[in-house]
PDB file of N, CA and C in Angstrom:
ATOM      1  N   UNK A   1     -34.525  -9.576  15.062  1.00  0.00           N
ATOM      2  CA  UNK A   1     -33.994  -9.109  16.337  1.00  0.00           C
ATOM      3  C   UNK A   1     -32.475  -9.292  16.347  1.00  0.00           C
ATOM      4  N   UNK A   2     -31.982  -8.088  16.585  1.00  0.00           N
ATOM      5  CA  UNK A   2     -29.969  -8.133  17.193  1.00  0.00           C
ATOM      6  C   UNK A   2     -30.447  -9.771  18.319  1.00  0.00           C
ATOM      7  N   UNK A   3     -29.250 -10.217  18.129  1.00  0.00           N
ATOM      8  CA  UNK A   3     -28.414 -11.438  18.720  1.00  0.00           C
ATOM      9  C   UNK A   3     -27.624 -10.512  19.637  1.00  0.00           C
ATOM     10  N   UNK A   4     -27.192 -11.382  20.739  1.00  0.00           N
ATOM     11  CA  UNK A   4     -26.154 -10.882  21.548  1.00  0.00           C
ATOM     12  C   UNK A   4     -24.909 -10.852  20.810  1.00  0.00           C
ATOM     13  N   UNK A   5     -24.183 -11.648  19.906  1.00  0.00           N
ATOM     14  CA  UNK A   5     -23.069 -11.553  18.622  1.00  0.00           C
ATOM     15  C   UNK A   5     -22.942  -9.890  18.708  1.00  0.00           C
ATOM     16  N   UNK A   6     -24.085  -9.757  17.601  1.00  0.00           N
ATOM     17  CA  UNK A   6     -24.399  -8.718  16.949  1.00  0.00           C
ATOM     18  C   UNK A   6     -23.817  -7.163  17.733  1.00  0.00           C
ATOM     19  N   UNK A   7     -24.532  -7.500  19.087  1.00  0.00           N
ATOM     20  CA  UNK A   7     -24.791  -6.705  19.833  1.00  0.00           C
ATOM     21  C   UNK A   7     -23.275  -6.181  20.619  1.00  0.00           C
ATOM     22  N   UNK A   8     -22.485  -7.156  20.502  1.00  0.00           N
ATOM     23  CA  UNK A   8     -21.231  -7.427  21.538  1.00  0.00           C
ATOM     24  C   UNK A   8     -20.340  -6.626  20.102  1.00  0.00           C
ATOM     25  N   UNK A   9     -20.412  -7.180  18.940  1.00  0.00           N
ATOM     26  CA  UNK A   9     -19.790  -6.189  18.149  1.00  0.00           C
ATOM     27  C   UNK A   9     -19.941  -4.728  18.245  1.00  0.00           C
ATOM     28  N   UNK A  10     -21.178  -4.203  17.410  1.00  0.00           N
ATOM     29  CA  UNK A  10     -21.478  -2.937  18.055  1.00  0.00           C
ATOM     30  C   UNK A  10     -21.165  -2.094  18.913  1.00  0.00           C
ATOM     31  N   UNK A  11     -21.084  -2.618  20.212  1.00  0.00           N
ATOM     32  CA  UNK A  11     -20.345  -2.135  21.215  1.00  0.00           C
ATOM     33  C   UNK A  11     -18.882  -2.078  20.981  1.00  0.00           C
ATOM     34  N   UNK A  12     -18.460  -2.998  20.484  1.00  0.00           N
ATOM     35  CA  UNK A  12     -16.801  -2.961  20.703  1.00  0.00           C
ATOM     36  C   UNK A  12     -16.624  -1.857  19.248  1.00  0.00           C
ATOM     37  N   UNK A  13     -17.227  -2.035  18.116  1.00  0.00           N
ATOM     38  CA  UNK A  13     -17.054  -0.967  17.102  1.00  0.00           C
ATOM     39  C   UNK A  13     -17.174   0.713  17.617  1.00  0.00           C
ATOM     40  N   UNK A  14     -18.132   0.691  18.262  1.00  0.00           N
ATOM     41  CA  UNK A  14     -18.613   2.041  18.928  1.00  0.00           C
ATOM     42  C   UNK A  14     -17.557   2.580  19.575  1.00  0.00           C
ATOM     43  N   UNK A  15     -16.524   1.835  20.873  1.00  0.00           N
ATOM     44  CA  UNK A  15     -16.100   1.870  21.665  1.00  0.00           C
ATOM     45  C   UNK A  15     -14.585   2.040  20.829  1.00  0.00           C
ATOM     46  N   UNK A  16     -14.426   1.298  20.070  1.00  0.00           N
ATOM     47  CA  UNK A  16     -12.864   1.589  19.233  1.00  0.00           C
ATOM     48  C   UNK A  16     -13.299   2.905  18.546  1.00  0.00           C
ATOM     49  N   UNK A  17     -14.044   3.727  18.182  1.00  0.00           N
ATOM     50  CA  UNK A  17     -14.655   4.636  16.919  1.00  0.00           C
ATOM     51  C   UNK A  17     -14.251   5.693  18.454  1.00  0.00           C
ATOM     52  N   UNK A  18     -14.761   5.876  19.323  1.00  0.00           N
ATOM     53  CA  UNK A  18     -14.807   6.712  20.794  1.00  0.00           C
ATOM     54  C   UNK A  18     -13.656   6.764  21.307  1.00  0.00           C
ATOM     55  N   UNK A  19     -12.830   6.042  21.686  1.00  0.00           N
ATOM     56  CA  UNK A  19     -11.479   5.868  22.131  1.00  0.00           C
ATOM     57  C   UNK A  19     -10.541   7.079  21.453  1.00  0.00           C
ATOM     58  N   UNK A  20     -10.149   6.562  20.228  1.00  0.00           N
ATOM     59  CA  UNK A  20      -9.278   7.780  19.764  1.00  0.00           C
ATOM     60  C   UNK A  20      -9.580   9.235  19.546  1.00  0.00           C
ATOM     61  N   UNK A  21     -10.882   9.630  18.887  1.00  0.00           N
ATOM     62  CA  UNK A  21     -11.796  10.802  19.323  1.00  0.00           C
ATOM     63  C   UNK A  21     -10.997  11.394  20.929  1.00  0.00           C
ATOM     64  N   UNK A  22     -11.476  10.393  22.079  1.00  0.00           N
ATOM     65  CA  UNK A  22     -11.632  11.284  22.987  1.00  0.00           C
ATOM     66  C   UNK A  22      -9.734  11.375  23.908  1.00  0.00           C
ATOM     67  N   UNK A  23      -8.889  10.426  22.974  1.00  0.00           N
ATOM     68  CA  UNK A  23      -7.318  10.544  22.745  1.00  0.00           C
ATOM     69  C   UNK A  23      -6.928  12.154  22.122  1.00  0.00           C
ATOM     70  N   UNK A  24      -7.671  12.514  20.904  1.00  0.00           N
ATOM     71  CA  UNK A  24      -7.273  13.916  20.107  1.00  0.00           C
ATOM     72  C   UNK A  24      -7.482  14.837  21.018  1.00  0.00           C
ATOM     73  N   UNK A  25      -9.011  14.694  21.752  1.00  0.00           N
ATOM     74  CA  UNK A  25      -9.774  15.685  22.205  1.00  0.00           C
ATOM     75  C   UNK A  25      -8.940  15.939  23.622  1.00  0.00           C
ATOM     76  N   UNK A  26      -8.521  15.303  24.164  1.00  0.00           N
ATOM     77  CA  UNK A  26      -7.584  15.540  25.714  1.00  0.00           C
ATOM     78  C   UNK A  26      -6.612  16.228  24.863  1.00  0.00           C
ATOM     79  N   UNK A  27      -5.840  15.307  23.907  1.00  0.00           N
ATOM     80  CA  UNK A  27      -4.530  16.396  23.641  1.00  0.00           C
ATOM     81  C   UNK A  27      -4.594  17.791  23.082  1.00  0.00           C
ATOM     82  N   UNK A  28      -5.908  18.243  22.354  1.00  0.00           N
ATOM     83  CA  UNK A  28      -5.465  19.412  22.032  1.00  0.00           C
ATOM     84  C   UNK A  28      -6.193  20.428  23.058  1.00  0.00           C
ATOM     85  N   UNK A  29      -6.978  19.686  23.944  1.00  0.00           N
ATOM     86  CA  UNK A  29      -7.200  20.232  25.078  1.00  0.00           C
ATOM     87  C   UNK A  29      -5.605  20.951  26.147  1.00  0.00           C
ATOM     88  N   UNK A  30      -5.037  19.484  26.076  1.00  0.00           N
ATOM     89  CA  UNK A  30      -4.103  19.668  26.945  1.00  0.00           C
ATOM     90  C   UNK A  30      -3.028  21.195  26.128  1.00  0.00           C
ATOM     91  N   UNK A  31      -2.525  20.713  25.010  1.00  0.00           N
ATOM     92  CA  UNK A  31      -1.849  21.328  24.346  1.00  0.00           C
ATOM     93  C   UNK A  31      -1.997  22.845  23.733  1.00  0.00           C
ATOM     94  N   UNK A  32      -3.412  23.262  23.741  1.00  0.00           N
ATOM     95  CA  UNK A  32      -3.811  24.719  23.475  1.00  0.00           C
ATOM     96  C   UNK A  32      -4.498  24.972  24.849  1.00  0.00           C
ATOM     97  N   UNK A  33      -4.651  24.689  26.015  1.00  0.00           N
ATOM     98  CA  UNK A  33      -4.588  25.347  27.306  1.00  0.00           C
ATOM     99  C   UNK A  33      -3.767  25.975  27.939  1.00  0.00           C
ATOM    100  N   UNK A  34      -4.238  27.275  28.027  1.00  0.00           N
ATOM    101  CA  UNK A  34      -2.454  27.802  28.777  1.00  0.00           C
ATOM    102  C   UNK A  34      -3.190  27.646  30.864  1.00  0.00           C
ATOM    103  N   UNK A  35      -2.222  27.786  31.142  1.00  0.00           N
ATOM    104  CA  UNK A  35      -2.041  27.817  32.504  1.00  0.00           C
ATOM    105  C   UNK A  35      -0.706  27.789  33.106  1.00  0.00           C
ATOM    106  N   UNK A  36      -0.554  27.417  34.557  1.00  0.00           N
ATOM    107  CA  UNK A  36       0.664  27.531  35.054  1.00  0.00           C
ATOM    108  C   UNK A  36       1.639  26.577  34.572  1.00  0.00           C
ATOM    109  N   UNK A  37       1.016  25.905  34.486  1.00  0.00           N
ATOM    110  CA  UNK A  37       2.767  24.396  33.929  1.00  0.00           C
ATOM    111  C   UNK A  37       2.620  24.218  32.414  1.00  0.00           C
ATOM    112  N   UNK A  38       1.332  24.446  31.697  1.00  0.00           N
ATOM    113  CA  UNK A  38       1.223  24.657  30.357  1.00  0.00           C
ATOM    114  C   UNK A  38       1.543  26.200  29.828  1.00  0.00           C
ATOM    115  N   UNK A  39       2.327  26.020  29.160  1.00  0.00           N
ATOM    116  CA  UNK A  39       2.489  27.976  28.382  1.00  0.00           C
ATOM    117  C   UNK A  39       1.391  27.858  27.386  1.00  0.00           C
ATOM    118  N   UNK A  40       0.928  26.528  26.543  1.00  0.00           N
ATOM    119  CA  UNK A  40       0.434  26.432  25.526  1.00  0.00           C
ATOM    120  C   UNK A  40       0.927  27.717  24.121  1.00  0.00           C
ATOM    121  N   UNK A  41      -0.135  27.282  23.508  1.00  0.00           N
ATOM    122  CA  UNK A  41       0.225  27.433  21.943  1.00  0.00           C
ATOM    123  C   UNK A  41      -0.242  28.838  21.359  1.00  0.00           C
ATOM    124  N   UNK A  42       0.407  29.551  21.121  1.00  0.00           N
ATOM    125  CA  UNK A  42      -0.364  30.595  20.196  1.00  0.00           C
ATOM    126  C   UNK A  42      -0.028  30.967  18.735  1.00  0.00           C
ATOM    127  N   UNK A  43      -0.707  31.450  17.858  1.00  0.00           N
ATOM    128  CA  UNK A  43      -0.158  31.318  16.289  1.00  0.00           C
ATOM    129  C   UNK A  43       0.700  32.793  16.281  1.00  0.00           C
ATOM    130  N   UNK A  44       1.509  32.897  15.384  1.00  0.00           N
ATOM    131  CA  UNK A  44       2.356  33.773  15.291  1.00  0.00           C
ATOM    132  C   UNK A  44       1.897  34.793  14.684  1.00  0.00           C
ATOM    133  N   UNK A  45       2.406  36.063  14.876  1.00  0.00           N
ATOM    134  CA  UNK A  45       1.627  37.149  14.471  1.00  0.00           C
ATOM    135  C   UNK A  45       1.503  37.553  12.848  1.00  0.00           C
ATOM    136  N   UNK A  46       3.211  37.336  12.599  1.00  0.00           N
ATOM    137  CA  UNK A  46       3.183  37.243  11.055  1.00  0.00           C
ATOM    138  C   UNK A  46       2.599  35.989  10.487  1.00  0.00           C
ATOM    139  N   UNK A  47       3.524  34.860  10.099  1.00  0.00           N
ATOM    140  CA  UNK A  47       3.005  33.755   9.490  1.00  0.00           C
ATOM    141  C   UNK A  47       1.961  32.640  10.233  1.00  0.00           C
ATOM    142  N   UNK A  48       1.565  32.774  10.873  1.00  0.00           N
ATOM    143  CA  UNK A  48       0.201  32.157  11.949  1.00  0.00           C
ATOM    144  C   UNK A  48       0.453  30.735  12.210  1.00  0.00           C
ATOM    145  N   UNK A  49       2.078  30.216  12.083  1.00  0.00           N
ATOM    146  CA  UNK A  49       1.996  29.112  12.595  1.00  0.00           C
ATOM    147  C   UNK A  49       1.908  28.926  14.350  1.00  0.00           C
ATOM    148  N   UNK A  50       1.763  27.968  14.482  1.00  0.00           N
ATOM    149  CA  UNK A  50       1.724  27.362  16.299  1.00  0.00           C
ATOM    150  C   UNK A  50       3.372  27.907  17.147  1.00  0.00           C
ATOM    151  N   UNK A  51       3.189  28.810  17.969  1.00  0.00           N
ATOM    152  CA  UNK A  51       4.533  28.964  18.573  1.00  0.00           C
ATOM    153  C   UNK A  51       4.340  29.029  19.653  1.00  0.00           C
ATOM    154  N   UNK A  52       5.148  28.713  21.135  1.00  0.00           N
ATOM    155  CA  UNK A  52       4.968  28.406  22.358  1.00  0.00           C
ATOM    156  C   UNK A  52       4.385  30.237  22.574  1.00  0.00           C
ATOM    157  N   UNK A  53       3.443  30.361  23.617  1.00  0.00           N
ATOM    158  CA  UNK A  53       3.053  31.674  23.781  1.00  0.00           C
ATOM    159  C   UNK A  53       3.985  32.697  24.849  1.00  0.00           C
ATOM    160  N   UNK A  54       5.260  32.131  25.337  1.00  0.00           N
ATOM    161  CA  UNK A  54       6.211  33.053  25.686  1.00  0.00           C
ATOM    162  C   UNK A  54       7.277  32.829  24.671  1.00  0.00           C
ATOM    163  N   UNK A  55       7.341  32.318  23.833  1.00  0.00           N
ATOM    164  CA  UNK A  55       8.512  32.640  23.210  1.00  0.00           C
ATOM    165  C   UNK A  55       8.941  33.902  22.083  1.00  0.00           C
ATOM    166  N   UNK A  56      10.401  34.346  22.236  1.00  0.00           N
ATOM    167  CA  UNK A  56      10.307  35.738  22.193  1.00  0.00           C
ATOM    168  C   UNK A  56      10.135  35.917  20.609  1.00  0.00           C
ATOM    169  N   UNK A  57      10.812  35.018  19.523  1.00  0.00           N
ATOM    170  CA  UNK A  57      10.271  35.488  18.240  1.00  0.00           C
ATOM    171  C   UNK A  57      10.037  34.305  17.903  1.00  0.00           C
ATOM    172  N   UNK A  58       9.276  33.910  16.803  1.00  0.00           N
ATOM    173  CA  UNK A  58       8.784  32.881  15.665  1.00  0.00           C
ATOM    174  C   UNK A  58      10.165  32.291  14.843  1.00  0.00           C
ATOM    175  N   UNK A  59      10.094  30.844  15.696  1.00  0.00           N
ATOM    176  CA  UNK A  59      11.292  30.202  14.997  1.00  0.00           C
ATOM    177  C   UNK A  59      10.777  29.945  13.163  1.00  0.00           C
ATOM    178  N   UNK A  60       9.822  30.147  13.027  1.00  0.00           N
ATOM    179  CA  UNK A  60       9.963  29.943  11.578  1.00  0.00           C
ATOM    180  C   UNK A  60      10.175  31.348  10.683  1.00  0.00           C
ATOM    181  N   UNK A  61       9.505  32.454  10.910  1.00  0.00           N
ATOM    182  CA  UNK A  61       9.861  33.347  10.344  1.00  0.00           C
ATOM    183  C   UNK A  61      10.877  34.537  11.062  1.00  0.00           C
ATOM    184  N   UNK A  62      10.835  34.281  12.278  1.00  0.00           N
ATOM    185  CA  UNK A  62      11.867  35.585  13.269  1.00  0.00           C
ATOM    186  C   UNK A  62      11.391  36.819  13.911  1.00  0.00           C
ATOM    187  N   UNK A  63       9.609  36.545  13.120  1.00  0.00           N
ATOM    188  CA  UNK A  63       9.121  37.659  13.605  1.00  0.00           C
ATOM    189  C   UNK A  63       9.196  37.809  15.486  1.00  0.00           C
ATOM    190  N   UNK A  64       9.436  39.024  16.005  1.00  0.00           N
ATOM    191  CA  UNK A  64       9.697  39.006  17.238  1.00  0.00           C
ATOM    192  C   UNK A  64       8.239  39.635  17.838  1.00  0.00           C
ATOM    193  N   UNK A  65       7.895  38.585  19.211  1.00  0.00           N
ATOM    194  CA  UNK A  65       6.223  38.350  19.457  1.00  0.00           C
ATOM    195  C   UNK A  65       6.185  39.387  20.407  1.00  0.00           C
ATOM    196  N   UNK A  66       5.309  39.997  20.873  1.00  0.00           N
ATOM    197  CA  UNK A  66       4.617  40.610  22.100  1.00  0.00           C
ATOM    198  C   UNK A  66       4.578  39.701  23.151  1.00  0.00           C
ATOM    199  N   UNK A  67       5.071  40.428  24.064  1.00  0.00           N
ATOM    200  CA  UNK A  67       4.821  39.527  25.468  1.00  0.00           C
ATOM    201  C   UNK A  67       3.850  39.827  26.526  1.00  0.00           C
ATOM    202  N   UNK A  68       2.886  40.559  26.297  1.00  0.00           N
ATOM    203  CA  UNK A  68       1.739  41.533  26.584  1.00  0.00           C
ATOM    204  C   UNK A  68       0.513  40.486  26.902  1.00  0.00           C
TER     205      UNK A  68
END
């Protein structure tokens, strides 16, 4: 039979393993949601990196985005 020890670990292992998970999961929530105070993220049309979704061209390659 688990001991309360045992048991009090477990929990705290579980609970550190859950914590940062649900740290990623808000931010890329937060960060690829668009809405009013978020513009969030969209990939670029040419090279498909992450670029704010009003911005007018792709600071990495220059390609110039649709604002559509």
């Amino acid at each position: 039979m688990i001991g309360a020890p045992e048991l009090i670990a477990a929990v705290l292992v579980l609970a550190m393993l859950a914590i940062p998970v649900g740290v990623v999961f808000v931010l890329v929530r937060v960060i690829t949601k668009s809405g009013r105070n978020t513009p969030g993220l969209v990939p670029c049309s040419a090279c498909r990196r992450p670029l704010l979704a009003r911005a007018p061209a792709c600071p990495y390659c220059g390609t110039p985005q649709s604002t559509a």
